[in-house]
Protein backbone atom coordinates (compact mmCIF):
# COMPACT_ATOMS: atom_id res chain seq x y z
CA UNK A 1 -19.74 -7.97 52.15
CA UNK A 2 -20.01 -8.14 48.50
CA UNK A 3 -21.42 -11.07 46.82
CA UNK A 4 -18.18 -11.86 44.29
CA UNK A 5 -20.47 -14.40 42.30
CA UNK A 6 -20.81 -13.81 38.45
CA UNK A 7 -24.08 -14.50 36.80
CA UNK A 8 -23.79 -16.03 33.14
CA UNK A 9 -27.01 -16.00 31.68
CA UNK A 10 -25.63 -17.55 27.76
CA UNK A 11 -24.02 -20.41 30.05
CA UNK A 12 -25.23 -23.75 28.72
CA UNK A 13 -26.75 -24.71 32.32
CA UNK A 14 -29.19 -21.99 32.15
CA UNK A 15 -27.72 -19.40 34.06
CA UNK A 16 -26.49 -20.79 37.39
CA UNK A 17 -23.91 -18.12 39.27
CA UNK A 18 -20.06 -18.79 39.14
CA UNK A 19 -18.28 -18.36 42.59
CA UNK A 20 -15.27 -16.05 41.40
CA UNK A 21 -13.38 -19.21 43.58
CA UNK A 22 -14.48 -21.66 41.03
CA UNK A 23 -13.75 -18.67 37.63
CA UNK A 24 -9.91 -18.44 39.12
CA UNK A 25 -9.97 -21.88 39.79
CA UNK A 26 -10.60 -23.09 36.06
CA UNK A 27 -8.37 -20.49 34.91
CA UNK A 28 -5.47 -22.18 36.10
CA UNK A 29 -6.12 -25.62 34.69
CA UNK A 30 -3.65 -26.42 32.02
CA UNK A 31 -6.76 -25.90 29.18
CA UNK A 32 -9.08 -23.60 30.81
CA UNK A 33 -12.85 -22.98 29.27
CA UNK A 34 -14.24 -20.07 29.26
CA UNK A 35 -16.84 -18.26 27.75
CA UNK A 36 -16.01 -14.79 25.50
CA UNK A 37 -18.66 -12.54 24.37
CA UNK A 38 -17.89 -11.25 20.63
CA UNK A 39 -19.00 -7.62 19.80
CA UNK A 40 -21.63 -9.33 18.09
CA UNK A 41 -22.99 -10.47 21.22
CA UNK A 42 -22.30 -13.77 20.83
CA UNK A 43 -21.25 -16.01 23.28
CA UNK A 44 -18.68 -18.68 22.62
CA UNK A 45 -16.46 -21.28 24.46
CA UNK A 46 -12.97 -20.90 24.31
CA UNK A 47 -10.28 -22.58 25.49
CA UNK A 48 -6.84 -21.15 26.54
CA UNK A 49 -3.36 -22.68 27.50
CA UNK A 50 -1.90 -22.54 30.57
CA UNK A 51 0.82 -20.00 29.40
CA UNK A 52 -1.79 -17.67 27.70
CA UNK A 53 -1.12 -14.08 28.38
CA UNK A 54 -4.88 -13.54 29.53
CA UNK A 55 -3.90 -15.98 32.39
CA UNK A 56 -1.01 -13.60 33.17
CA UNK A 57 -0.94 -10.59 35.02
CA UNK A 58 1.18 -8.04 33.57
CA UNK A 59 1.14 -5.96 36.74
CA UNK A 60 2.87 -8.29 38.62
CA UNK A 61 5.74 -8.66 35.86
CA UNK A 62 8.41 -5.39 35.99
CA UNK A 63 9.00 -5.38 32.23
CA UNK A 64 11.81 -4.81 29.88
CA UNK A 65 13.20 -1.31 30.30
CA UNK A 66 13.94 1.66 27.21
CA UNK A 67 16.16 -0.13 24.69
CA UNK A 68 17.72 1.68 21.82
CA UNK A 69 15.27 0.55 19.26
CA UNK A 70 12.09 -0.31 19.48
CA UNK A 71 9.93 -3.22 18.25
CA UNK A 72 6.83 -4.39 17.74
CA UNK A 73 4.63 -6.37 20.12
CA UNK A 74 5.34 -10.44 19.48
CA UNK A 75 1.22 -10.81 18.87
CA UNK A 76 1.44 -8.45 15.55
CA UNK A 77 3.55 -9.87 12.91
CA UNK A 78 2.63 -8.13 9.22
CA UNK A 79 4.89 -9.55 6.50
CA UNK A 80 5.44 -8.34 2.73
CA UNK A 81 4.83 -11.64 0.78
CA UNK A 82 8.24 -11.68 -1.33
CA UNK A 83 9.11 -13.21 -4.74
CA UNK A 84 12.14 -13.25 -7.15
CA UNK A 85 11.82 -9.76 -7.72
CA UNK A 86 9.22 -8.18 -5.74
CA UNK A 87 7.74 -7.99 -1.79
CA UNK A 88 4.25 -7.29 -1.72
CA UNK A 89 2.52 -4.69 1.19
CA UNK A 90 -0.04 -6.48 3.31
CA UNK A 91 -2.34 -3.95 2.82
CA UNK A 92 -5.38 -5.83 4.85
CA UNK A 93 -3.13 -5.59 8.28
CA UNK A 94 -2.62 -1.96 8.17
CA UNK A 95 -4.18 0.87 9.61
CA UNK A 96 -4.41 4.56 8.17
CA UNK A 97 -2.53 5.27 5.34
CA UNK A 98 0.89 4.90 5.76
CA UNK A 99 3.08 2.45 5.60
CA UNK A 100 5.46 1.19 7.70
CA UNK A 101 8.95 1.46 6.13
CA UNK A 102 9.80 -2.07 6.52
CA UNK A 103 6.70 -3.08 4.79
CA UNK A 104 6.54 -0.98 2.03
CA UNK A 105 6.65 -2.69 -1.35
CA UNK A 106 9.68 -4.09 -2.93
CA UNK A 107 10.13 -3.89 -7.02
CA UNK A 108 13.92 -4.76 -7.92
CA UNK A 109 15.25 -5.44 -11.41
CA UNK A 110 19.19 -6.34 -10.39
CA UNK A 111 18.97 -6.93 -6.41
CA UNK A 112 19.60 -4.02 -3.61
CA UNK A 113 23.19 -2.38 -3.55
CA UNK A 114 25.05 -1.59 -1.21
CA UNK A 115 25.97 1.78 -0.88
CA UNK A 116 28.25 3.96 1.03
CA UNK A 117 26.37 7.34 1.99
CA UNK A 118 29.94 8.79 2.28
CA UNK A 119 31.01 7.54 -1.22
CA UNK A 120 27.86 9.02 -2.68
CA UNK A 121 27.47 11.04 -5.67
CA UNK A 122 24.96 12.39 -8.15
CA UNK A 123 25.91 13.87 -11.23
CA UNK A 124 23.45 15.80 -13.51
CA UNK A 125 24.90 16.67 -16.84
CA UNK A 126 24.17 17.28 -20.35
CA UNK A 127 22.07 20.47 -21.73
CA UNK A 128 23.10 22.69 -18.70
CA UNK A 129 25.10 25.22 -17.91
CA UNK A 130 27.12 24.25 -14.81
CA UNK A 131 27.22 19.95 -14.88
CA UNK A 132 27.70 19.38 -10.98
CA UNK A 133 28.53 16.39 -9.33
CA UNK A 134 26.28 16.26 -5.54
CA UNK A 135 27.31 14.24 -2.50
CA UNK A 136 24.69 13.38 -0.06
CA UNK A 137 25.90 16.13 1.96
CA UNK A 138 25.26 18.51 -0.76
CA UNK A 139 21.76 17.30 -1.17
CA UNK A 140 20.91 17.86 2.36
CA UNK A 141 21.99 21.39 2.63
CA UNK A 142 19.48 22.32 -0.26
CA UNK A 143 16.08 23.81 1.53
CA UNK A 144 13.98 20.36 1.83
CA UNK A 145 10.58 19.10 1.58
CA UNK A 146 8.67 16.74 3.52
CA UNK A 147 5.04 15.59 1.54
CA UNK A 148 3.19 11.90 1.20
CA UNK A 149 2.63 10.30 -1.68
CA UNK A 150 1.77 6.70 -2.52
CA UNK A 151 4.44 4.26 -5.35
CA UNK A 152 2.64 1.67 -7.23
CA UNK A 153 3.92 -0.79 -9.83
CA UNK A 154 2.42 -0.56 -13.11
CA UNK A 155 2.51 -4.51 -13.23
CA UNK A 156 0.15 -4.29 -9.54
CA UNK A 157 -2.68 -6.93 -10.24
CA UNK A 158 -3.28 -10.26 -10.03
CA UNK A 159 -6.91 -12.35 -10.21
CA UNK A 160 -7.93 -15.51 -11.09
CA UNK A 161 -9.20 -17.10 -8.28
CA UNK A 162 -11.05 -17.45 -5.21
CA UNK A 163 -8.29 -17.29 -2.55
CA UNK A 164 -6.71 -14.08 -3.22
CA UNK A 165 -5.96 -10.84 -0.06
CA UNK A 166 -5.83 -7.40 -1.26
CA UNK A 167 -1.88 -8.22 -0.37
CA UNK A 168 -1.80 -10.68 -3.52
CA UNK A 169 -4.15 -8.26 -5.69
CA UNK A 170 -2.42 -5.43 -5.49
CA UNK A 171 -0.11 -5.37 -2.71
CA UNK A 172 2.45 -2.88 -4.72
CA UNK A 173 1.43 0.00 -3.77
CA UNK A 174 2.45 1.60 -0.71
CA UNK A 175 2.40 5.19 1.01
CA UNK A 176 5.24 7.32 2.96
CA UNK A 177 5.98 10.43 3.76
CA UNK A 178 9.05 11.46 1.05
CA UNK A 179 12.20 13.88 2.32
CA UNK A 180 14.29 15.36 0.32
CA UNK A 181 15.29 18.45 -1.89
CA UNK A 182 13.21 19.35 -5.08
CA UNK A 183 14.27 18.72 -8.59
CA UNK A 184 13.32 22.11 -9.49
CA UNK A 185 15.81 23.46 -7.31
CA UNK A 186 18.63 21.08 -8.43
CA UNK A 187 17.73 22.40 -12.18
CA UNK A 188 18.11 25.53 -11.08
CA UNK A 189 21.68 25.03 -9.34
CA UNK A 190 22.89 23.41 -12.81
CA UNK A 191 20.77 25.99 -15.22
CA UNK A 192 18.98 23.85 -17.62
CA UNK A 193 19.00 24.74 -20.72
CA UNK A 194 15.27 26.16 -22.13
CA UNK A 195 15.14 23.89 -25.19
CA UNK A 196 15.64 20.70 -22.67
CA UNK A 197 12.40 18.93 -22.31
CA UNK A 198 13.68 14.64 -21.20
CA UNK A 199 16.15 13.71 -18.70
CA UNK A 200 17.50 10.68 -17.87
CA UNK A 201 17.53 8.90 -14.80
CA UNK A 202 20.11 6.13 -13.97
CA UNK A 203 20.32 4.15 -10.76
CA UNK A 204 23.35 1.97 -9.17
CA UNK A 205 21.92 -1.32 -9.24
CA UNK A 206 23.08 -4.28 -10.90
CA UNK A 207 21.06 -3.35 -13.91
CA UNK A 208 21.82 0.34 -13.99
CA UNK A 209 17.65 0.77 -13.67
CA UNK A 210 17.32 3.78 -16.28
CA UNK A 211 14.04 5.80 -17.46
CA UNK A 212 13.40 8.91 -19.89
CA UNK A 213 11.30 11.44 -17.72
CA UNK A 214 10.08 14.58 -18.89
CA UNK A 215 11.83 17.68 -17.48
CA UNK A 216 8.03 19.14 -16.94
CA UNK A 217 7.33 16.14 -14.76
CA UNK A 218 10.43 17.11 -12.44
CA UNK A 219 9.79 21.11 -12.47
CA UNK A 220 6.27 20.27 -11.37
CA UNK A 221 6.55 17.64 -8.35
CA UNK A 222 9.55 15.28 -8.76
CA UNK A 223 12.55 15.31 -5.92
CA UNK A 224 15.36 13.31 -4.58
CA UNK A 225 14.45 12.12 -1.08
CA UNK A 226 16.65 10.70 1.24
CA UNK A 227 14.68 9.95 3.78
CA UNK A 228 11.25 8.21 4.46
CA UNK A 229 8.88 8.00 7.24
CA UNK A 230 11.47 9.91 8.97
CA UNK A 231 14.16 8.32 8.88
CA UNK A 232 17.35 7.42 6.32
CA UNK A 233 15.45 5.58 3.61
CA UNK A 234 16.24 1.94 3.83
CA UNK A 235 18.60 0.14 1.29
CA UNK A 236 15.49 -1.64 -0.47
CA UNK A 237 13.87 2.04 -0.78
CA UNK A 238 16.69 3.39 -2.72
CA UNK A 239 19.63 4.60 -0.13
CA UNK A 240 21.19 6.99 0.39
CA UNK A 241 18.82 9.02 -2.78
CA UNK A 242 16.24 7.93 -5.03
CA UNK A 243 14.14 9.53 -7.67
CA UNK A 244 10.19 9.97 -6.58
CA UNK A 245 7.79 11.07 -9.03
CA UNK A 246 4.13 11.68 -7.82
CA UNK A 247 1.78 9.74 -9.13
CA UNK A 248 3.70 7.97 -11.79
CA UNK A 249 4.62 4.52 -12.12
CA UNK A 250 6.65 2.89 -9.77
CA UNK A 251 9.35 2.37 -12.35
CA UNK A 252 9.72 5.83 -13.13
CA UNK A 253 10.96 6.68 -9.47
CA UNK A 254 14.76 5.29 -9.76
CA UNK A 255 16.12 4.05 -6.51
CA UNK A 256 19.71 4.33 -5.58
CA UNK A 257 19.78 6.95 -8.43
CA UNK A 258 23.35 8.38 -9.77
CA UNK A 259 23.45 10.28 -12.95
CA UNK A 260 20.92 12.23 -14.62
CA UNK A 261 21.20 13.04 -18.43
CA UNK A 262 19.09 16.60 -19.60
CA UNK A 263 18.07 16.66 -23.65
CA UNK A 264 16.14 17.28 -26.02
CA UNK A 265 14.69 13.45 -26.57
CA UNK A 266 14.03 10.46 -24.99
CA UNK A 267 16.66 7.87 -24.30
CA UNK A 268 15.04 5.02 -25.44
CA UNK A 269 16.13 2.53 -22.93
CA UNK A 270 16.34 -1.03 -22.68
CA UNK A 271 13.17 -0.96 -19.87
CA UNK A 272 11.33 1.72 -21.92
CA UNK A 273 11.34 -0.18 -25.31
CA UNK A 274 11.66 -3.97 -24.36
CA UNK A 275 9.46 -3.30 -20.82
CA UNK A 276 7.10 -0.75 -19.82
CA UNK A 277 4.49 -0.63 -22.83
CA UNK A 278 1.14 -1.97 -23.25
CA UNK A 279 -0.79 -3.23 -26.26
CA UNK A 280 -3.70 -1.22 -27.09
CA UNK A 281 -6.02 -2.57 -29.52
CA UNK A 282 -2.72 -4.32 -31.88
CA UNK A 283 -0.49 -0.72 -31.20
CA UNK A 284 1.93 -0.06 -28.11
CA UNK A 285 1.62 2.37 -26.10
CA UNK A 286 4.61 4.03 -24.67
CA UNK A 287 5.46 6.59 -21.84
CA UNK A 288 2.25 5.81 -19.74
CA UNK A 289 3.91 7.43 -16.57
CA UNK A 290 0.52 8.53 -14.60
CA UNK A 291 -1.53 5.64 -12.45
CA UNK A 292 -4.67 5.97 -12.91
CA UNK A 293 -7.69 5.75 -10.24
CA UNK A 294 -8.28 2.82 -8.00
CA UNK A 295 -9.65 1.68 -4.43
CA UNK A 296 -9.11 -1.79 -2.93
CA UNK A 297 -12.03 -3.14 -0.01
CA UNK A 298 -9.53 -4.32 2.51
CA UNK A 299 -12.10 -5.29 4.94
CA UNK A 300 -13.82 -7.71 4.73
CA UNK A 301 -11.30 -9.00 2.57
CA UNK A 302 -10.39 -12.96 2.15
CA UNK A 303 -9.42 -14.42 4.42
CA UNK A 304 -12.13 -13.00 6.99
CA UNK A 305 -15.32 -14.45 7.85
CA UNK A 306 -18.28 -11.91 8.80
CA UNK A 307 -21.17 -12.62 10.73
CA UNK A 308 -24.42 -11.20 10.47
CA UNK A 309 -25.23 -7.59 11.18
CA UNK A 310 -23.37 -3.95 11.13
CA UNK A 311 -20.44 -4.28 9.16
CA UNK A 312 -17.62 -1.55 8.55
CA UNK A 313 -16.46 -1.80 4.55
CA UNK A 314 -13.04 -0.28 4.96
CA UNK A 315 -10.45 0.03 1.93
CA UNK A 316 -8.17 2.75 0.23
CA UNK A 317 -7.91 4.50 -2.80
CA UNK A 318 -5.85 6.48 -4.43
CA UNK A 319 -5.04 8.51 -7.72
CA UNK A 320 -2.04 9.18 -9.66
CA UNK A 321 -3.77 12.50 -11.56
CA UNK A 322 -4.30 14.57 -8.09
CA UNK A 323 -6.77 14.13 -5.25
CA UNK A 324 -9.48 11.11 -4.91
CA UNK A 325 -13.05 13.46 -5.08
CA UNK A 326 -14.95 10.28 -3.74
CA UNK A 327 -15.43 6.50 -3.19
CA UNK A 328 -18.60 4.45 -3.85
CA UNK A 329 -19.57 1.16 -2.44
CA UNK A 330 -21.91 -1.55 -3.94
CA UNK A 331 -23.11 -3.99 -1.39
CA UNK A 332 -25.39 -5.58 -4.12
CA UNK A 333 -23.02 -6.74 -6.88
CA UNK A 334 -22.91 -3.73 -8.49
CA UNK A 335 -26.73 -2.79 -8.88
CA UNK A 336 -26.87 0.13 -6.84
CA UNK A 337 -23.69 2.19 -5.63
CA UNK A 338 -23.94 4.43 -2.63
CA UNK A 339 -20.69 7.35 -1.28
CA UNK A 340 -17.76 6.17 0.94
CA UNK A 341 -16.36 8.48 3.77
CA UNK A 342 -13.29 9.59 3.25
CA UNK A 343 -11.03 10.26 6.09
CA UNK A 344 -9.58 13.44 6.15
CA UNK A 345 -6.90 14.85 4.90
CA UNK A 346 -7.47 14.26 0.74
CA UNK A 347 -3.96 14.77 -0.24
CA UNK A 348 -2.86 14.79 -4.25
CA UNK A 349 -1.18 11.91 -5.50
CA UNK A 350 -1.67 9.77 -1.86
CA UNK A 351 -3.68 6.76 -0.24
CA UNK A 352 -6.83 8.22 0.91
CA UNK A 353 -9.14 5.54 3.95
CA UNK A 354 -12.88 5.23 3.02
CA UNK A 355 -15.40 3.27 5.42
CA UNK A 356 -18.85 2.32 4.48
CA UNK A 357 -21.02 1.06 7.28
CA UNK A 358 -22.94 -1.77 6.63
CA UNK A 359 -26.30 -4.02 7.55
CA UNK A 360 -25.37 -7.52 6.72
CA UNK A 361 -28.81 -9.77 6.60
CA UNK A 362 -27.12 -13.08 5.99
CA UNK A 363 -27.71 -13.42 2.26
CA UNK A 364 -25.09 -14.35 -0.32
CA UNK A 365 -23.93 -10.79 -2.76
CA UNK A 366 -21.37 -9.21 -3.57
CA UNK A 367 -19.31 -5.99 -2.34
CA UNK A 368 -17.09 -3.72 -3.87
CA UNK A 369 -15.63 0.24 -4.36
CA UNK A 370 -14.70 2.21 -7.20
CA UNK A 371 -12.65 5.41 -7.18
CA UNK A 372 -13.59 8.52 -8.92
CA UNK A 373 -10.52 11.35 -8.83
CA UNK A 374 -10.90 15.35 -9.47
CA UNK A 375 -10.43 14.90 -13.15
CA UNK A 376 -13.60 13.01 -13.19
CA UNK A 377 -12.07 9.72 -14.18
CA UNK A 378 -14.02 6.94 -12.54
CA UNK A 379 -12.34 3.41 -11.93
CA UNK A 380 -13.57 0.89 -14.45
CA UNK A 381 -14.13 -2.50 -14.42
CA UNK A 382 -12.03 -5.27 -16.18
CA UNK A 383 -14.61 -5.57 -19.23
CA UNK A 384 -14.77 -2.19 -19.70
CA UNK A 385 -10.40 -1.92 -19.74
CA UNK A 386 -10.57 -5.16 -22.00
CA UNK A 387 -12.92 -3.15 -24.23
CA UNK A 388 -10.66 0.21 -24.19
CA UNK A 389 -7.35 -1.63 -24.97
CA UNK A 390 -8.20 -5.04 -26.65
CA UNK A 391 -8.04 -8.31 -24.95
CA UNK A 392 -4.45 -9.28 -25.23
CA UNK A 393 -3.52 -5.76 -23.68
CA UNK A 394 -0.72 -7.24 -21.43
CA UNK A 395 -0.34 -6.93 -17.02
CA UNK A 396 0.38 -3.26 -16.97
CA UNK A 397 -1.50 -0.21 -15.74
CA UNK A 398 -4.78 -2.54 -14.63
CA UNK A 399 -6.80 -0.70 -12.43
CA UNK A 400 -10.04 -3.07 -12.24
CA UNK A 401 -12.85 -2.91 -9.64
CA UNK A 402 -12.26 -5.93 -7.38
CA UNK A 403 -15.40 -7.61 -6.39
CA UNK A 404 -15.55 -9.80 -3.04
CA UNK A 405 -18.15 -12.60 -2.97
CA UNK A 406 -20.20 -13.03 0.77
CA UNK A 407 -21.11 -16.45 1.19
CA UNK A 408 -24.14 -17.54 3.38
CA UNK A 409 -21.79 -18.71 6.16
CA UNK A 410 -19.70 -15.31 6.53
CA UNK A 411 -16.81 -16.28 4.00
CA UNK A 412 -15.27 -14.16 1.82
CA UNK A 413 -13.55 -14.55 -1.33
CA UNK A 414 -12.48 -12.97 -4.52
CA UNK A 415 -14.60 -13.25 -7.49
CA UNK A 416 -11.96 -14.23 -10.03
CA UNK A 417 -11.94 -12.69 -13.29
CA UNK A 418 -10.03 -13.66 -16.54
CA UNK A 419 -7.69 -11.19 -18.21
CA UNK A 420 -7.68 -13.53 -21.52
């Protein structure tokens, strides 16, 4: 016979056995206590409801059988925090880099249309030789591409206080794997003229979204996907086609797109002249397509509390001019900055993970990362952007380091910074 007592030695009787009787006994009270051991090592007293699923066993349960689409577990529930005119990615609940298509970022400037894939067209016109009009079905018999890339917003930051998640910071920016057919073979199929060096890009939304690209940017990376994550993009994403440029600003990639214009010039739109420009020292500064470098710490990240000890740093970063070459981590407010690991694959133009392991002693600092991509740019911090562009250089393209203050008693928060 096997002596089914459990020994507790953290019990607050000093260490007297528990008959398992007595352990299944208190687990069926309506408010059972019982004691957890963190990874830590800490012992603490919880309590759990009758209905808790760690008083269930799932083995004696037959469970729902395949459905036609799955879902996810009722215990994880990431949401985009939406506004007016934007959703934001909750960037400290995800794991790896991609996103989940639902939870990518939302940026709208007339609502999401509704679209019939059937009823779908794309013209591109203007300095070419053969203006052709493309139905989705035309797009998809082109040779495709699958490749990841991250969108951001150029308007992705916000600061100014304590109570801040890297969701509310800069939650839009988000990462997918992109479908579709090259704009460099779509040139080619309508022979572009040589002297052509803009095109315009129109979308079908409510405010006919528009944006003068340069036809280098599309011969080098740009492409019409269709599909995301592998699947039909969704309607928020830009179905049945959108416009995805790497590494430029979100703006720049025009969902739902429907026409695009080759010249010789720039349009000069309504969101390229009115929106989209940034003061620099009294002048504005126009066509600023490319995001620069950035990281995020999205662990620990408020709202989490730490507790003394070994402590992962885990974030993302990411570079709109090619591939992230490494991360650093300060763990002393900035004094002394040590490398990141970077998780494998560095892709151009995409999220890339970094962790930093940690010894946590208890004492109140400050943690943080900056970025530093192939060109050799290195991520700045705020006083150092306010000093490059003036102080009233307006909410677009800011790239800061984000600092997160430790308190004694495991807290975290933002440090807030001013833009004015």
């Amino acid at each position: 016979m096997h002596d089914h007592s459990t020994e507790n030695k953290n019990a607050p009787d000093g260490g007297k056995k528990l008959s398992r009787r007595f352990v299944i006994g208190g687990l069926a009270a309506t408010a059972a206590a019982v004691f957890l051991k963190r990874a830590s090592g800490q012992v603490v007293q919880a309590g759990l409801p009758k209905n808790s699923p760690l008083l269930q066993d799932p083995t004696k349960v037959l469970g729902p059988l395949p459905s036609a689409l799955g879902n996810r577990s009722p215990f994880e529930k990431p949401l985009r925090k939406p506004s007016d005119t934007s959703s934001r990615t909750p960037l400290q609940d995800l794991y790896g880099t991609i996103t989940p298509s639902d939870l990518h970022y939302e940026r709208h400037h007339g609502g999401i249309p509704a679209i019939d894939p059937h009823r779908y067209e794309l013209v591109i016109h203007g300095m070419v030789k053969r203006p052709t009009v493309f139905t989705l079905a035309d797009l998809k018999r082109f040779p495709s591409l699958s490749r990841i890339f991250f969108l951001e917003c150029s308007g992705n930051y916000r600061g100014g206080k304590e109570e801040l998640t890297p969701q509310d910071i800069c939650g839009l920016t988000s990462q997918s794997e992109w479908t579709g057919v090259l704009l460099s073979t779509l040139f080619r199929e309508v022979g572009i003229h040589p002297k052509a060096t803009w095109f315009l890009a129109e979308g079908s939304d409510a405010a006919v979204m528009t944006r003068s690209i340069p036809v280098s940017k599309g011969l080098e990376d740009g492409m019409i996907a269709y599909a995301q994550n592998g699947e039909a993009l969704r309607p928020a994403q830009g179905y049945p086609a959108r416009l995805v440029l790497p590494g430029w600003e979100g703006n720049t990639c025009v969902k739902w797109i429907r026409r695009i214009e080759v010249s010789d010039q720039p349009f000069m739109t309504r969101e390229e002249t009115s929106k989209y420009t940034e003061q620099v020292n009294g002048n504005v500064r126009q066509f600023s397509f490319v995001m620069d470098a950035r990281s995020i710490i999205t662990f620990p990240a408020y709202p989490s509390v730490i507790e003394k000890g070994w402590v992962e740093i885990r974030g993302i970063a990411w570079s709109g001019r090619g591939r992230v070459s490494r991360v650093e981590v300060s763990t002393d407010a900035g004094k002394t900055w040590w490398p990141a690991q970077l998780q494998e694959p560095v892709l151009d133009k995409a999220h890339v993970a970094f962790r930093y392991l940690w010894q946590w002693n208890g004492s109140e600092t400050e943690i943080m990362s900056r970025a530093v991509d192939e060109t050799g740019y290195v991520q700045p911090f705020l006083k150092q952007l306010k000093e490059a562009r003036g102080s009233d250089m307006g909410g677009y393209h800011l790239n800061p380091i984000t600092a997160w203050q430790i308190k004694r008693d495991g807290r975290v928060l933002m440090r807030p910074e001013k833009l004015r």
